[in-house]
PDB file of N, CA and C in Angstrom:
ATOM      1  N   UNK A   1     105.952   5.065 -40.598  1.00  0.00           N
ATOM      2  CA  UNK A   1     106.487   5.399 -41.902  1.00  0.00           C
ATOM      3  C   UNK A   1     108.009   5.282 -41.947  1.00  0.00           C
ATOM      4  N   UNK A   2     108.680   5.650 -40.623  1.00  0.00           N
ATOM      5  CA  UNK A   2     109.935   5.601 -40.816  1.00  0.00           C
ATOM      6  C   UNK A   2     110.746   4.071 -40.762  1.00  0.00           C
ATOM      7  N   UNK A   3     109.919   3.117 -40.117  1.00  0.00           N
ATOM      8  CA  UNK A   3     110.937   2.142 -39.800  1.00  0.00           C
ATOM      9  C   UNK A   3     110.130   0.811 -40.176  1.00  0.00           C
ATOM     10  N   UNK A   4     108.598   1.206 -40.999  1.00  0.00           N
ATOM     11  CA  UNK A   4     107.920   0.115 -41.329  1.00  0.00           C
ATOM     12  C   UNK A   4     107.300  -0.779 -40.517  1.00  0.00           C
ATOM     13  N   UNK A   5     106.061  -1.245 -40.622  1.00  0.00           N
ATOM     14  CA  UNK A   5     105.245  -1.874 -39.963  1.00  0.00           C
ATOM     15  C   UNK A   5     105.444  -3.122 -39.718  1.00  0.00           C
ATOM     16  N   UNK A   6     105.933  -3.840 -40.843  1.00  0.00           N
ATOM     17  CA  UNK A   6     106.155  -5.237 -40.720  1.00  0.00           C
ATOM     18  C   UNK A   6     107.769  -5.463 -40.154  1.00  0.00           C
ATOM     19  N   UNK A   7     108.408  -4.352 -40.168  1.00  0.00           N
ATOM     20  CA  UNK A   7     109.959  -4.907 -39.043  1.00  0.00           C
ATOM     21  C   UNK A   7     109.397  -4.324 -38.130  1.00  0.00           C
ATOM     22  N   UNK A   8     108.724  -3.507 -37.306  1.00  0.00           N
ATOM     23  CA  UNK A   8     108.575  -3.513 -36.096  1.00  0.00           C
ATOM     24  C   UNK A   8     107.983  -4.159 -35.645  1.00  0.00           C
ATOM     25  N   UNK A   9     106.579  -4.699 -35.994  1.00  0.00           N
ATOM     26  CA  UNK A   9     106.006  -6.373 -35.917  1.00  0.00           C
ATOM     27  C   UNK A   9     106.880  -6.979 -35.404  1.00  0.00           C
ATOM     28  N   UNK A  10     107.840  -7.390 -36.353  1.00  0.00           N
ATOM     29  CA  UNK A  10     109.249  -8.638 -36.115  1.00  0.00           C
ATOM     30  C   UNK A  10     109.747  -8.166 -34.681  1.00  0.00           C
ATOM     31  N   UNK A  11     110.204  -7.355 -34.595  1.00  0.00           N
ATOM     32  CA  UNK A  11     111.115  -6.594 -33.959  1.00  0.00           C
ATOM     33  C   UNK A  11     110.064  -6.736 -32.341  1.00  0.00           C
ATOM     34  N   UNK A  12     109.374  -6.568 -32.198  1.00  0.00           N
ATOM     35  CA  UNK A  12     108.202  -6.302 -31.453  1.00  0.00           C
ATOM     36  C   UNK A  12     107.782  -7.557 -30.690  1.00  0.00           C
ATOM     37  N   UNK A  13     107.554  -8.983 -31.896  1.00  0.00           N
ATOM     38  CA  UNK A  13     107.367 -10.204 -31.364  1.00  0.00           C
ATOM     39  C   UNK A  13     108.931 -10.505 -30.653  1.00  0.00           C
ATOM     40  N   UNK A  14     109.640 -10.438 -31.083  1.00  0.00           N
ATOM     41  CA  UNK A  14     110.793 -11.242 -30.838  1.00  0.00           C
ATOM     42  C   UNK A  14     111.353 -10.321 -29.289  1.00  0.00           C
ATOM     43  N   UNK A  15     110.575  -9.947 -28.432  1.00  0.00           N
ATOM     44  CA  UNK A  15     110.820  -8.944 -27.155  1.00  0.00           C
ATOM     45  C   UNK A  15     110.009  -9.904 -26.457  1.00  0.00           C
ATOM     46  N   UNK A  16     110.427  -9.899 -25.287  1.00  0.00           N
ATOM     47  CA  UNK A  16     109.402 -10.647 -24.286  1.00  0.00           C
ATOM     48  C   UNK A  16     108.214  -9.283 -23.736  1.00  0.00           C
ATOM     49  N   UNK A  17     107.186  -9.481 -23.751  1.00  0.00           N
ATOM     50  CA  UNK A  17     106.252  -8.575 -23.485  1.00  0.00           C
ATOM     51  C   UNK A  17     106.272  -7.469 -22.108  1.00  0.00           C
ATOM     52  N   UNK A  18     107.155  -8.240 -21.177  1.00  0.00           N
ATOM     53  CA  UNK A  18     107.785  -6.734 -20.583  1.00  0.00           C
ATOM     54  C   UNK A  18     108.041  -5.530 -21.212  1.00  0.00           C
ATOM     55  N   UNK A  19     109.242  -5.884 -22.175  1.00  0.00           N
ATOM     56  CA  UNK A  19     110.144  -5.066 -22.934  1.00  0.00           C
ATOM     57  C   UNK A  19     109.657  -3.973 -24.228  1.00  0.00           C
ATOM     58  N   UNK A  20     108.188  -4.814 -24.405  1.00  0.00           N
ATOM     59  CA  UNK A  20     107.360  -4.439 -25.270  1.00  0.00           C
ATOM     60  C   UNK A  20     107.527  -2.795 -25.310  1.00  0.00           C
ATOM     61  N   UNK A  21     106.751  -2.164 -24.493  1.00  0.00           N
ATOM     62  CA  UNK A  21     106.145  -0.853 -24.925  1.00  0.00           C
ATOM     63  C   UNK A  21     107.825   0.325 -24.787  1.00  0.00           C
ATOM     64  N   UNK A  22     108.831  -0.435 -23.733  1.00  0.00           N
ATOM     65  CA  UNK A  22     109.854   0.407 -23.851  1.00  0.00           C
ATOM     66  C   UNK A  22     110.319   0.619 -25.097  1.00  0.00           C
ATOM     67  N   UNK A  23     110.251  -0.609 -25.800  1.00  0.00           N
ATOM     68  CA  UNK A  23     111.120  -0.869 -27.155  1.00  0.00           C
ATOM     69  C   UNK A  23     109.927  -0.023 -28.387  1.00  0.00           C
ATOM     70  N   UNK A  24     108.541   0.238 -28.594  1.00  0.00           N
ATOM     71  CA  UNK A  24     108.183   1.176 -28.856  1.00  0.00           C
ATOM     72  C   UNK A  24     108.275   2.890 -28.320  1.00  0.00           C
ATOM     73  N   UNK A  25     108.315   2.802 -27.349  1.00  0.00           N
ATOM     74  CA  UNK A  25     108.559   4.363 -26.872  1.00  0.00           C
ATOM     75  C   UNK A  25     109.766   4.847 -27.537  1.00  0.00           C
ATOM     76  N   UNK A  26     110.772   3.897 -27.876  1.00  0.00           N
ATOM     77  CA  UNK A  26     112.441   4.397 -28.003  1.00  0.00           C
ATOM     78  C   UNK A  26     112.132   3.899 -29.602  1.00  0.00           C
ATOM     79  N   UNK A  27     111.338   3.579 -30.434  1.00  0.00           N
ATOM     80  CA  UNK A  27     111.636   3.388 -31.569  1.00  0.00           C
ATOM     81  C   UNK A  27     110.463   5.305 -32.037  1.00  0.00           C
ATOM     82  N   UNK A  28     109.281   5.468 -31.442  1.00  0.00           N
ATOM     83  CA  UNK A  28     108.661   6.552 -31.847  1.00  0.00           C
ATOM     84  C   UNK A  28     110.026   7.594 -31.228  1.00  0.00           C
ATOM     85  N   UNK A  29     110.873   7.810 -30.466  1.00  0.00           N
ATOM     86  CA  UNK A  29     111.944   9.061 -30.256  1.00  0.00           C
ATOM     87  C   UNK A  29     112.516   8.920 -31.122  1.00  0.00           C
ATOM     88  N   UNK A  30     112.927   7.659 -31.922  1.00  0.00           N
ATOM     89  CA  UNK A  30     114.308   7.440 -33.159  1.00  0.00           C
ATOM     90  C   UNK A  30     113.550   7.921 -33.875  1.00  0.00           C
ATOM     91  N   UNK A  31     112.240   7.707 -34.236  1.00  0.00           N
ATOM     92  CA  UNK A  31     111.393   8.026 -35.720  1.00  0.00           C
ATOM     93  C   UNK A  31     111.383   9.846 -35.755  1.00  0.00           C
ATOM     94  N   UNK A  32     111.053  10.434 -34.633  1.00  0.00           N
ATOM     95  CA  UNK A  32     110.833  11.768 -34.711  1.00  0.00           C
ATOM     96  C   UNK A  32     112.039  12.207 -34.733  1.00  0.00           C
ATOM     97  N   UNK A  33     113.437  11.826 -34.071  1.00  0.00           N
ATOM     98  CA  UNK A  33     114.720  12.409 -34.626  1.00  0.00           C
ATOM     99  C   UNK A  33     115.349  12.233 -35.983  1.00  0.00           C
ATOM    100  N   UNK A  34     114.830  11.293 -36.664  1.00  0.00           N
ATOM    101  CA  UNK A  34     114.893  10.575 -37.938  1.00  0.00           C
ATOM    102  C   UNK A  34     114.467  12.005 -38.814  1.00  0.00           C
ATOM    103  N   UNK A  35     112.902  12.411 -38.517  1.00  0.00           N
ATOM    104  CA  UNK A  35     112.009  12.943 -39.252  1.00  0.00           C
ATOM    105  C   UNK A  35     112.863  14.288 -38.761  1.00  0.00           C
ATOM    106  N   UNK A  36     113.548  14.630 -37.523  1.00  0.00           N
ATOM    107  CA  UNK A  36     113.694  16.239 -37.280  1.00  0.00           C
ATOM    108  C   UNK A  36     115.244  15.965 -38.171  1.00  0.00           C
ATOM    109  N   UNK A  37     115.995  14.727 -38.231  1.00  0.00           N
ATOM    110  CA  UNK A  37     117.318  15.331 -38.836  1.00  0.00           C
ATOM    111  C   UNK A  37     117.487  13.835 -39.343  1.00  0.00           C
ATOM    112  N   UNK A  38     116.687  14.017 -40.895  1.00  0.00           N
ATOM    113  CA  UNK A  38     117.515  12.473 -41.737  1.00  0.00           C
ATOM    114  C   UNK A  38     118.724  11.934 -41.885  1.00  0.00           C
ATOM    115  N   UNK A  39     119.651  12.965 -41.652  1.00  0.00           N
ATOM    116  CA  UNK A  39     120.915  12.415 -41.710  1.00  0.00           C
ATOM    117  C   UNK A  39     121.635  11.411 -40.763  1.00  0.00           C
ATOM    118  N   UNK A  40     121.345  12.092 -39.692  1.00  0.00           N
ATOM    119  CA  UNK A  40     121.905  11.412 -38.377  1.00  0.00           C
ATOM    120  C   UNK A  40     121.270  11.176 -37.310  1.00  0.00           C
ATOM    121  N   UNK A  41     119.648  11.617 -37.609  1.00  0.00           N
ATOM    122  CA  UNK A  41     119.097  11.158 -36.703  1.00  0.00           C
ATOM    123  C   UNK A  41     119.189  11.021 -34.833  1.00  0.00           C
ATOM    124  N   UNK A  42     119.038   9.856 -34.596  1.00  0.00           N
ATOM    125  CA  UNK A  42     119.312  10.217 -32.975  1.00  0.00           C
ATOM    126  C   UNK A  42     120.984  10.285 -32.863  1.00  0.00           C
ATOM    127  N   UNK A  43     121.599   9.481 -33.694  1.00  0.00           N
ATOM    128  CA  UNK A  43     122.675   9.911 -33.346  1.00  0.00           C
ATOM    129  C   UNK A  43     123.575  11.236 -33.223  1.00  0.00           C
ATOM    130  N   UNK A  44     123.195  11.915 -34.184  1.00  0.00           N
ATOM    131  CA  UNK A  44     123.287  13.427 -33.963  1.00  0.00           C
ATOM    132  C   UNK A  44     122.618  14.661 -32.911  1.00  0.00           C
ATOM    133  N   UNK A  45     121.274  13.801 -32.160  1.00  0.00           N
ATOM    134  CA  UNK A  45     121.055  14.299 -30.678  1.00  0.00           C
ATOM    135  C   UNK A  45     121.847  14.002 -30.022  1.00  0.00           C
ATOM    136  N   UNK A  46     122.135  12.853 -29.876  1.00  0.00           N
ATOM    137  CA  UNK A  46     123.157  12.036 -28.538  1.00  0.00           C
ATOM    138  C   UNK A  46     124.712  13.148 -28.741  1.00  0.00           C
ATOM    139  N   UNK A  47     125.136  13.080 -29.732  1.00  0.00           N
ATOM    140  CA  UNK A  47     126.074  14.330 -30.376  1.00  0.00           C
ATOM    141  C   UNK A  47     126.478  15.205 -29.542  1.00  0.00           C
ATOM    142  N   UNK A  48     125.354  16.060 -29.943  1.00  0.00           N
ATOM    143  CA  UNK A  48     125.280  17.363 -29.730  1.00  0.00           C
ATOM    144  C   UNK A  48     125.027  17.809 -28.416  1.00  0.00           C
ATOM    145  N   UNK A  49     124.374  16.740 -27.162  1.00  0.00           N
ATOM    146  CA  UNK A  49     124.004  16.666 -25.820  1.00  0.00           C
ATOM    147  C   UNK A  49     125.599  15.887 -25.024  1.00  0.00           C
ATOM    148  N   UNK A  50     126.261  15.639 -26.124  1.00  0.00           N
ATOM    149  CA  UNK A  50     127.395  14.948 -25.698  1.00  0.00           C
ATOM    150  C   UNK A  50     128.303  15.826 -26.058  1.00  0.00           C
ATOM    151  N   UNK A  51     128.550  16.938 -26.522  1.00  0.00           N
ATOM    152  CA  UNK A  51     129.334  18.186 -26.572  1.00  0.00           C
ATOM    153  C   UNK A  51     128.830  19.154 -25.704  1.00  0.00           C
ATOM    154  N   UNK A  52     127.939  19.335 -25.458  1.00  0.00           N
ATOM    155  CA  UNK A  52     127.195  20.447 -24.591  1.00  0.00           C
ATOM    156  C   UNK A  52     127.691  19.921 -22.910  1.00  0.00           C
ATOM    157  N   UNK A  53     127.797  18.781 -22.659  1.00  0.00           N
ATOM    158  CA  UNK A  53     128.369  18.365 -21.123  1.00  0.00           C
ATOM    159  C   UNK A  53     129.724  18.376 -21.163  1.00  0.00           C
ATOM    160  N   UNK A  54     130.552  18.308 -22.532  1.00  0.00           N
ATOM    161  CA  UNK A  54     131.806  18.651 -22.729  1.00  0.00           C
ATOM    162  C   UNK A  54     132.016  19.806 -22.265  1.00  0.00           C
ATOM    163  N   UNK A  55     131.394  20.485 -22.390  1.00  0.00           N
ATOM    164  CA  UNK A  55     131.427  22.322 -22.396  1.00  0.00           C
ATOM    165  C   UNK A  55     130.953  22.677 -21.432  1.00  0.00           C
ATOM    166  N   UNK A  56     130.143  22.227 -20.561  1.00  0.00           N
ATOM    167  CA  UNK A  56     129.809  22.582 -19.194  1.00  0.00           C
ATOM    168  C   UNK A  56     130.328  21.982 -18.364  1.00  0.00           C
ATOM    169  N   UNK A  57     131.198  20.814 -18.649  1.00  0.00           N
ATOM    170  CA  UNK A  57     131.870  20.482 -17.731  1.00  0.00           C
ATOM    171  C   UNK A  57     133.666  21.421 -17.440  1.00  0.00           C
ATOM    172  N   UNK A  58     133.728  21.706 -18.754  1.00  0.00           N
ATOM    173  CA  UNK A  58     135.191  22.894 -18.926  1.00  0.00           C
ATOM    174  C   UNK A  58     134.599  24.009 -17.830  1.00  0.00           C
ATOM    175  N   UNK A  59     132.983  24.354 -18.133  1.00  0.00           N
ATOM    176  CA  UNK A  59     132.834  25.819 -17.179  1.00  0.00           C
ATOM    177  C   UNK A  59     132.763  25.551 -15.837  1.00  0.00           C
ATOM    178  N   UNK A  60     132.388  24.481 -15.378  1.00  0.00           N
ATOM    179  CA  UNK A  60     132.739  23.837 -14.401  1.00  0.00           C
ATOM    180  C   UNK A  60     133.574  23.833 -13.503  1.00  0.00           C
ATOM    181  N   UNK A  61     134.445  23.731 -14.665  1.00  0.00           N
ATOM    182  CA  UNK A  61     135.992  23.258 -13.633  1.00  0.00           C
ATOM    183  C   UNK A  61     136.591  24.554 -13.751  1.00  0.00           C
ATOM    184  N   UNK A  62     136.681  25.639 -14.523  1.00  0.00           N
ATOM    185  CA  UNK A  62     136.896  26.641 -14.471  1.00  0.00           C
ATOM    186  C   UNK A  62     136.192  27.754 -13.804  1.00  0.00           C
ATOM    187  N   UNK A  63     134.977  27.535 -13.275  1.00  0.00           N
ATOM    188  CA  UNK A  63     134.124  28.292 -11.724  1.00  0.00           C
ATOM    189  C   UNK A  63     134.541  27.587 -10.912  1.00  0.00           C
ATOM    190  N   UNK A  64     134.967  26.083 -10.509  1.00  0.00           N
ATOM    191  CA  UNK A  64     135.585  25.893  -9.460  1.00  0.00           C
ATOM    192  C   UNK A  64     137.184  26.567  -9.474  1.00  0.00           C
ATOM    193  N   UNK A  65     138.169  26.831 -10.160  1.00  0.00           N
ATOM    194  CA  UNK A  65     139.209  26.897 -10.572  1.00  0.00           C
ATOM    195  C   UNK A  65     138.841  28.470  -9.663  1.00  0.00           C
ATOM    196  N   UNK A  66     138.202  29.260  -9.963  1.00  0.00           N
ATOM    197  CA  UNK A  66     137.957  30.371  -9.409  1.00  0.00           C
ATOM    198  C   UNK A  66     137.564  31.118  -8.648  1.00  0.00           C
ATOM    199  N   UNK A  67     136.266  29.944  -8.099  1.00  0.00           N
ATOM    200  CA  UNK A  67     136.087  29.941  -6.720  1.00  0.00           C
ATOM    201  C   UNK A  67     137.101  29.572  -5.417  1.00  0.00           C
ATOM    202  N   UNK A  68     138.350  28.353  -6.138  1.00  0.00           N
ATOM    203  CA  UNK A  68     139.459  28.209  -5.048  1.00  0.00           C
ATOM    204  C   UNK A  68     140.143  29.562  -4.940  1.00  0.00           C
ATOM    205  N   UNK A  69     140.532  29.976  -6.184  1.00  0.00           N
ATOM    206  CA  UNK A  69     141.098  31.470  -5.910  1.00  0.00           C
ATOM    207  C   UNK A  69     140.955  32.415  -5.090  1.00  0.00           C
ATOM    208  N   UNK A  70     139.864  32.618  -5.547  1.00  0.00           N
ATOM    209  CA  UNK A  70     138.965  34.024  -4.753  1.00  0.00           C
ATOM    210  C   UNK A  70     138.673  33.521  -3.495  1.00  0.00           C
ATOM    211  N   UNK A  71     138.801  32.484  -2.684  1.00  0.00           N
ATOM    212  CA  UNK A  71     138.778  31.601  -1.279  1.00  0.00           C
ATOM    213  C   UNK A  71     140.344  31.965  -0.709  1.00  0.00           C
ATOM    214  N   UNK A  72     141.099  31.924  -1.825  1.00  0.00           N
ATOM    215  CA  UNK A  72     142.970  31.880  -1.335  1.00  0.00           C
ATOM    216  C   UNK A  72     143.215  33.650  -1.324  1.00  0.00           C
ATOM    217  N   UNK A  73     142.316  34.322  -2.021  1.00  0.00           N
ATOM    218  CA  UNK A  73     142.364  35.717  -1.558  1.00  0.00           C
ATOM    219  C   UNK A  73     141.986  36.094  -0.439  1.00  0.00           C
ATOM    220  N   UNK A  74     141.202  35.765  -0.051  1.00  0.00           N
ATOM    221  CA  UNK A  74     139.738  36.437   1.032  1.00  0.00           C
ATOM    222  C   UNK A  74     140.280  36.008   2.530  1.00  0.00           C
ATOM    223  N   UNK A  75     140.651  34.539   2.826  1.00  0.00           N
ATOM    224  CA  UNK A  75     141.468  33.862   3.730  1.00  0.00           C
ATOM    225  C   UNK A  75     142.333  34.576   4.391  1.00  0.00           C
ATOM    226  N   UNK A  76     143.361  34.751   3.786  1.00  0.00           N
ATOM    227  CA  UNK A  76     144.714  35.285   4.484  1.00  0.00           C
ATOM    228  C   UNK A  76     144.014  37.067   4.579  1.00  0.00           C
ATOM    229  N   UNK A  77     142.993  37.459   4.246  1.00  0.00           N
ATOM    230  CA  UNK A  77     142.756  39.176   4.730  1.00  0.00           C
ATOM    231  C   UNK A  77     141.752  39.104   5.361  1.00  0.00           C
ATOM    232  N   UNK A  78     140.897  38.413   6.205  1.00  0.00           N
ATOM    233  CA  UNK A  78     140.020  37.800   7.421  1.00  0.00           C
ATOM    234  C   UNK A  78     140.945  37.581   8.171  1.00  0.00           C
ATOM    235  N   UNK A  79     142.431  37.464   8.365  1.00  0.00           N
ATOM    236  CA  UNK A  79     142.897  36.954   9.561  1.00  0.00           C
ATOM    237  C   UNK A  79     142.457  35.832   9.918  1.00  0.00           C
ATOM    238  N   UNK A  80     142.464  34.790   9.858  1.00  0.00           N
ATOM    239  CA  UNK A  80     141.388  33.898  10.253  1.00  0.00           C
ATOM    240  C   UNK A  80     140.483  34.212  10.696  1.00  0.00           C
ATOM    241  N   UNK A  81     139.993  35.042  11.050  1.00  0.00           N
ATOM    242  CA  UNK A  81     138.538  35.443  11.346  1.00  0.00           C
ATOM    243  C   UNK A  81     137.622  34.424  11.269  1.00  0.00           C
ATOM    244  N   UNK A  82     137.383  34.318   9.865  1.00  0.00           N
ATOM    245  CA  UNK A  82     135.981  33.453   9.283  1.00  0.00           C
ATOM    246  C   UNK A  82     136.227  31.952   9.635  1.00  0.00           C
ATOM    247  N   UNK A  83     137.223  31.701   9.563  1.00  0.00           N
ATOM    248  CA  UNK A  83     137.685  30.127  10.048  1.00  0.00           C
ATOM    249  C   UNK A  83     137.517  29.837  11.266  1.00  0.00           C
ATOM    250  N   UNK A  84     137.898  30.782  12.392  1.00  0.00           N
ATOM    251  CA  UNK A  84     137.625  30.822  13.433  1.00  0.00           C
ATOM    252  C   UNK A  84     135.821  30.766  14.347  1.00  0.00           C
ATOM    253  N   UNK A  85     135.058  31.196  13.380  1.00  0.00           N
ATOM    254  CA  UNK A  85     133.920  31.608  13.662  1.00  0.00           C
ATOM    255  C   UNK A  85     132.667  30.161  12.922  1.00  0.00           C
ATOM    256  N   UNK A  86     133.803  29.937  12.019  1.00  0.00           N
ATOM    257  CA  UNK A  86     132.921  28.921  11.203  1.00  0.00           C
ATOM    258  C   UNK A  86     133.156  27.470  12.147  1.00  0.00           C
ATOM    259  N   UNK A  87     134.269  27.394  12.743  1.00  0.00           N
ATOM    260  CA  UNK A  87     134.717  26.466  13.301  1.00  0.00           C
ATOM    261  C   UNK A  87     133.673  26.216  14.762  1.00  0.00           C
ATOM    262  N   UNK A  88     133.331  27.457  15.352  1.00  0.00           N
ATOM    263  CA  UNK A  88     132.412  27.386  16.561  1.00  0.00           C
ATOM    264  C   UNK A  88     130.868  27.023  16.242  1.00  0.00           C
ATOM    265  N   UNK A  89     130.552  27.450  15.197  1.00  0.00           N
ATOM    266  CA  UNK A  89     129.158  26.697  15.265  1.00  0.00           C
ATOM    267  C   UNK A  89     128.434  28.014  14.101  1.00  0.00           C
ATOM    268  N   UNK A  90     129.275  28.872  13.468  1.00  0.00           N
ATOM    269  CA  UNK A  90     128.631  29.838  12.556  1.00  0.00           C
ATOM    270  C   UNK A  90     127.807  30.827  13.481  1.00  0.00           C
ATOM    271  N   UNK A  91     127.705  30.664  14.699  1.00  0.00           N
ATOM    272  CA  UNK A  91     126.482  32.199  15.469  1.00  0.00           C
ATOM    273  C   UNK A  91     126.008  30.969  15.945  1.00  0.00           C
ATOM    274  N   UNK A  92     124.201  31.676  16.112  1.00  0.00           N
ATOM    275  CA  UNK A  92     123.036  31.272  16.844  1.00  0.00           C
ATOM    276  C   UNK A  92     122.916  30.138  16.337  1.00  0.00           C
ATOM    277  N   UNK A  93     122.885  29.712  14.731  1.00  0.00           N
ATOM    278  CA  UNK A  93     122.238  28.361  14.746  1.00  0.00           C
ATOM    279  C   UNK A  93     122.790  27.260  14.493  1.00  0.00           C
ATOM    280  N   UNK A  94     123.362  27.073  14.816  1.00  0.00           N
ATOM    281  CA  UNK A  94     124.831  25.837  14.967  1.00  0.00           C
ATOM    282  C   UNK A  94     125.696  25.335  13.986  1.00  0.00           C
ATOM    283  N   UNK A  95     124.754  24.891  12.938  1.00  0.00           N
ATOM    284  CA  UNK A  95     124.765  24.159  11.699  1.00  0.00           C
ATOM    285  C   UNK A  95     124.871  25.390  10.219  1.00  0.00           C
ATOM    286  N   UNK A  96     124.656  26.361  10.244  1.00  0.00           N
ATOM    287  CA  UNK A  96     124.944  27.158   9.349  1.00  0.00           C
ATOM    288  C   UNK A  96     126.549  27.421   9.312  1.00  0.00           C
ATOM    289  N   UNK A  97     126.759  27.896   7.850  1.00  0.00           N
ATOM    290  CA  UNK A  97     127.653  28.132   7.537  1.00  0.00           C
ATOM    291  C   UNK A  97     128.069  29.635   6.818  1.00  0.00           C
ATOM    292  N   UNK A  98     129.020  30.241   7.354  1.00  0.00           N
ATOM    293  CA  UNK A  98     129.721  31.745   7.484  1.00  0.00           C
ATOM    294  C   UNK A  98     129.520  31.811   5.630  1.00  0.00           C
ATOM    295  N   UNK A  99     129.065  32.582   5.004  1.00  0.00           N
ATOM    296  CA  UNK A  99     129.082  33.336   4.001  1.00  0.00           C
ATOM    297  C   UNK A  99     129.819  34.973   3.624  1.00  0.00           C
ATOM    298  N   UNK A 100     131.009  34.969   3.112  1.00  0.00           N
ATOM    299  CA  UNK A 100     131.708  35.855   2.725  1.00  0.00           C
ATOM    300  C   UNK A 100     131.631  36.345   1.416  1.00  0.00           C
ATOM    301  N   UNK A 101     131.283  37.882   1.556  1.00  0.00           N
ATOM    302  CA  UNK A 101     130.665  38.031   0.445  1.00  0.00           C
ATOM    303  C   UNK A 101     132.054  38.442  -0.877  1.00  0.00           C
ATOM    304  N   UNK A 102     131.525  37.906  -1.806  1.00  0.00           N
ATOM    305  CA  UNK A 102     133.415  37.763  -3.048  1.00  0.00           C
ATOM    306  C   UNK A 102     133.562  39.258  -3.320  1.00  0.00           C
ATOM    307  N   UNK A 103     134.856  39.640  -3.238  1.00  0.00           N
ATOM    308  CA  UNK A 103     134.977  41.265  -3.602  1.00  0.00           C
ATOM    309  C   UNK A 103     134.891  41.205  -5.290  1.00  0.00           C
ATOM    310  N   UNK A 104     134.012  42.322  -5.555  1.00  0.00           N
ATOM    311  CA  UNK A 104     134.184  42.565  -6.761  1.00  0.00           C
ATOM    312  C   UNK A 104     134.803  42.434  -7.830  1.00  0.00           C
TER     313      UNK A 104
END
């Protein structure tokens, strides 16, 4: 209903039959974003999934931003301690790594 029978026909022949069923799968997602938002359709998914990685990528960098911190606190009041210990092999099982728990 949304994109008509006889252009997807067209649309459909003119694909080499590989390409076939991808190029239906991605025309029924356009039709149901069509039908969930006439205005903008898929482009207004792509949007809105394209602001949302905007925004998790800011929280991102701002939990790393804070995790270096709270690393530049903890460091210099271990004495090296933890560096020292992480450097030998973490304890018993060689390959683990020293976990310090973040002060409050």
């Amino acid at each position: 209903k949304v994109f008509g029978v006889s252009n997807i026909t067209k649309m459909l022949l003119e694909l080499p039959p590989t390409q076939r069923q991808d190029c239906v799968d991605s025309l029924a997602y356009e039709a149901d974003a069509r039908v969930q938002d006439p205005i903008y359709g898929i482009v207004g998914a792509v949007s809105l999934l394209q602001q949302q990685v905007i925004q998790l990528n800011a929280q991102l960098q701002m939990a790393s931003t804070e995790i270096q911190r709270l690393r530049s606190e903890i460091v210099p009041k271990c004495g090296g301690v933890a560096s020292s210990v992480a450097e030998a092999g973490g304890g018993q099982g060689g390959g683990e790594q020293l976990q310090t728990p973040l002060p409050a």
